[in-house]
N, C-alpha and C. Protein backbone atom coordinates (compact mmCIF):
# COMPACT_ATOMS: atom_id res chain seq x y z
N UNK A 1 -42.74 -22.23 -52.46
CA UNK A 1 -41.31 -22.38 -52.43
C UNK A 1 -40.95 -23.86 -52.32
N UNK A 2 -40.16 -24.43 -53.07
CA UNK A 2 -39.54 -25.81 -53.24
C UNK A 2 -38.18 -26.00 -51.92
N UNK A 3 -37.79 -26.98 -51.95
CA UNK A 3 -36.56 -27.18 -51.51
C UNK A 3 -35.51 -26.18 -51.87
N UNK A 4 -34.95 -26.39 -53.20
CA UNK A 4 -34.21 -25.60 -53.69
C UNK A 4 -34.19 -23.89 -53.67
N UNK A 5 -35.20 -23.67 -53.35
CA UNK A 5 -35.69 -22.01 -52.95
C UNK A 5 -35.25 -21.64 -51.75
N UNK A 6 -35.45 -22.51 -50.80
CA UNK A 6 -35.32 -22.47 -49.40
C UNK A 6 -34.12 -22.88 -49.03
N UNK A 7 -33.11 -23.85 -49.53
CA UNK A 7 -31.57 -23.87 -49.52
C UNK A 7 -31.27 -22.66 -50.35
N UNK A 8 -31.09 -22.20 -51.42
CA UNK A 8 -30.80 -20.83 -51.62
C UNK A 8 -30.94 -19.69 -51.39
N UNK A 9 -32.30 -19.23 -50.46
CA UNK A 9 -32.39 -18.05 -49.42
C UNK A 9 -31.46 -18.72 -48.26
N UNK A 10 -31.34 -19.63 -47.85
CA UNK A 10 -30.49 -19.66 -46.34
C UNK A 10 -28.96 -20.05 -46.93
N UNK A 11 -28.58 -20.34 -47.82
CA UNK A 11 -27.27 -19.92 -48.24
C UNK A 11 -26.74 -18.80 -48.34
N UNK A 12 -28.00 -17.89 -49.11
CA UNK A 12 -27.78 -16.17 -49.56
C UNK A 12 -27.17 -15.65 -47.66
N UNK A 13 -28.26 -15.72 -46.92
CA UNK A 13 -28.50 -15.49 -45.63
C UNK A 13 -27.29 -15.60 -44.90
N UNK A 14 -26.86 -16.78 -45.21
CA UNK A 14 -25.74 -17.52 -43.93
C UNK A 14 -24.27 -16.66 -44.81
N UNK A 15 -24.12 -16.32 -45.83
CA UNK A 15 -23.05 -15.44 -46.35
C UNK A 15 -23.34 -14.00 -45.64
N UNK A 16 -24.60 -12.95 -45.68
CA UNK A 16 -24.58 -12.19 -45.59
C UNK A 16 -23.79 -12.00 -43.87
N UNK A 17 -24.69 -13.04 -43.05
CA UNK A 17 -24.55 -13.21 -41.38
C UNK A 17 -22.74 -13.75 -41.42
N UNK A 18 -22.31 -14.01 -42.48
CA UNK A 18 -20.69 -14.74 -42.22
C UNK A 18 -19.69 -13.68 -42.52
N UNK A 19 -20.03 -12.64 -43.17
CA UNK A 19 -19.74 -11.35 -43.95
C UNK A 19 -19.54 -10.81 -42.88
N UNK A 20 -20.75 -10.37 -41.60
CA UNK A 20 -20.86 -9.25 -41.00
C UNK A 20 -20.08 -9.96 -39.69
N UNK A 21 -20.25 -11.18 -39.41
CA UNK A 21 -18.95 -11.59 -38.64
C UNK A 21 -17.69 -11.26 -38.49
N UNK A 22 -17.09 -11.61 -40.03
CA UNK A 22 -15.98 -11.25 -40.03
C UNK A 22 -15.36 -9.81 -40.02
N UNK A 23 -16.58 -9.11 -40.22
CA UNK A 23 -16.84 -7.57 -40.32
C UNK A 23 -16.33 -7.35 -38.94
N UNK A 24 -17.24 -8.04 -38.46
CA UNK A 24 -17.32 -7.32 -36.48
C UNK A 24 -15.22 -7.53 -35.52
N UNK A 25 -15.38 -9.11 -36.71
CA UNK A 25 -14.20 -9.46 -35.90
C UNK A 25 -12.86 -8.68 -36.17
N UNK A 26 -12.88 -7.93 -37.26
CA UNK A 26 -12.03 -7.45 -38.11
C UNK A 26 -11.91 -5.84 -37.47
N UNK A 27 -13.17 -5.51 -37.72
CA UNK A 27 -12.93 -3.93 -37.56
C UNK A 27 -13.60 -3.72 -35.91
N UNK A 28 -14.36 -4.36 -35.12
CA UNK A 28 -15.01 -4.02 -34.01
C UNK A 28 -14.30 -4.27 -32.84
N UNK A 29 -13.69 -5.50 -32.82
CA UNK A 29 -13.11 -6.44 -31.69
C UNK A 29 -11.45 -6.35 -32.13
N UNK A 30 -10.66 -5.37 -31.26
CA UNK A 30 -8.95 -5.90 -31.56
C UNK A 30 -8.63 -6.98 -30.46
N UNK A 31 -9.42 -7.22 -30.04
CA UNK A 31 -8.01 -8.39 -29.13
C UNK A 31 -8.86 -10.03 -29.59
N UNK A 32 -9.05 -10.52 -28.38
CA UNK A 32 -9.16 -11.79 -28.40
C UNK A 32 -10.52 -12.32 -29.44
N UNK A 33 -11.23 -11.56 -28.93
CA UNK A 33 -12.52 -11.51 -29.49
C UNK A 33 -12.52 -11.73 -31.05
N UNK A 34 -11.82 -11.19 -31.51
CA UNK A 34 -11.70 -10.89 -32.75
C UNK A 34 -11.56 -11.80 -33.42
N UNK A 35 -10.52 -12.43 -33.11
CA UNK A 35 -10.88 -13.58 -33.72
C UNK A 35 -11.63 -14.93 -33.39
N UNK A 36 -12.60 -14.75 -32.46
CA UNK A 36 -13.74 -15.67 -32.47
C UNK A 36 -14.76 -15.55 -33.15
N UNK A 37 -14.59 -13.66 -33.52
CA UNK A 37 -15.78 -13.75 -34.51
C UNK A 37 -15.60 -13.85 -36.14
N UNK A 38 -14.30 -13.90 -36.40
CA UNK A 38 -13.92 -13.83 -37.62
C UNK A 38 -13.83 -15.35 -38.12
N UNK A 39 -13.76 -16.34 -36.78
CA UNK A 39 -13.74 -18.10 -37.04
C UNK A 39 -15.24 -18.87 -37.09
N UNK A 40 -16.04 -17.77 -36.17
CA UNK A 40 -17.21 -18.19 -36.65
C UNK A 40 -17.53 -17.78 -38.37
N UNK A 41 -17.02 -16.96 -38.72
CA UNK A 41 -18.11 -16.06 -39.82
C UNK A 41 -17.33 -17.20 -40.66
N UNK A 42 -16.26 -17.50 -40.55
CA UNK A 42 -15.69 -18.43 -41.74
C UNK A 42 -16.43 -20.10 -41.14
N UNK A 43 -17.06 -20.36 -40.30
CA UNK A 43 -17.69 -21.24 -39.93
C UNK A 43 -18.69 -21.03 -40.97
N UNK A 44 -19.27 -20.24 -40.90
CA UNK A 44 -20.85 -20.29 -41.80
C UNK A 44 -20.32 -20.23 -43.04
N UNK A 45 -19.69 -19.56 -43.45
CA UNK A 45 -19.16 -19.88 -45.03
C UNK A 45 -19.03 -21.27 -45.42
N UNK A 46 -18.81 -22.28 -44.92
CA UNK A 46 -18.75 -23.49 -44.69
C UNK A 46 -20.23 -23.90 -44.96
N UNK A 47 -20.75 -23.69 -43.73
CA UNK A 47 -22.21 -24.06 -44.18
C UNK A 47 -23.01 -23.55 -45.33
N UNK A 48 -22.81 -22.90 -45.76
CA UNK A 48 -23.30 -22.12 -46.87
C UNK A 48 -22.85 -22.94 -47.84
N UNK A 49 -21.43 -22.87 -47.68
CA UNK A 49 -21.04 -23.80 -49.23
C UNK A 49 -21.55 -25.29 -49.05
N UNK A 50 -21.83 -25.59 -47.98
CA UNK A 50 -22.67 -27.47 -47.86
C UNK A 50 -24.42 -27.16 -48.24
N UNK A 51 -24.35 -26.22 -47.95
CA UNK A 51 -26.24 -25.47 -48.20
C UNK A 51 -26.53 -25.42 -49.96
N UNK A 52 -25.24 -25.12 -50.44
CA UNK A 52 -25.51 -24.52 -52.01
C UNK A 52 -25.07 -25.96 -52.83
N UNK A 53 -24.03 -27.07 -52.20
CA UNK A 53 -23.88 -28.32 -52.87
C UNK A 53 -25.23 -29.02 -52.92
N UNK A 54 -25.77 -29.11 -51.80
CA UNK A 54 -27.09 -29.69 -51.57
C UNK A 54 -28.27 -29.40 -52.51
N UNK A 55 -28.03 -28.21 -52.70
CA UNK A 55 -29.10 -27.98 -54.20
C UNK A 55 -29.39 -28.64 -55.11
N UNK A 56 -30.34 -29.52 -55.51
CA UNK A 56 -31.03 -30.14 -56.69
C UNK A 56 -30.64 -31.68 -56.07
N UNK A 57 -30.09 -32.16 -54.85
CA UNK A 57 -29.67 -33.43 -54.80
C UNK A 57 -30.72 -33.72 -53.44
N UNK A 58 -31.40 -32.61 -52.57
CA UNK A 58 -32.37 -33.05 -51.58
C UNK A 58 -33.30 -33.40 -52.16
């Protein structure tokens, strides 16, 4: 596995884990909670999208 293999499994990854965040925060947690987990999951979306720019330029 290259660089580029390994930023694109942990991009894939950090969407699926940002998905189920917002999942939890959305449908699991009604009060406060909720939206800490719905600000993280849009946190990693973030990283993900800096994970997938990085491709072919590390």
């Amino acid at each position: 596995m290259n660089k580029n293999t390994v930023l694109s499994w942990a991009t894939i990854i950090m969407i699926f884990v940002g998905l189920a965040l917002i999942a939890l925060g959305a449908f699991r947690y009604d009060d406060v909670a909720g939206w800490g987990f719905a600000s993280v999951g849009i946190g990693f979306f973030a990283i993900a999208w800096v994970f997938n720019a990085l491709k072919g330029r590390v």
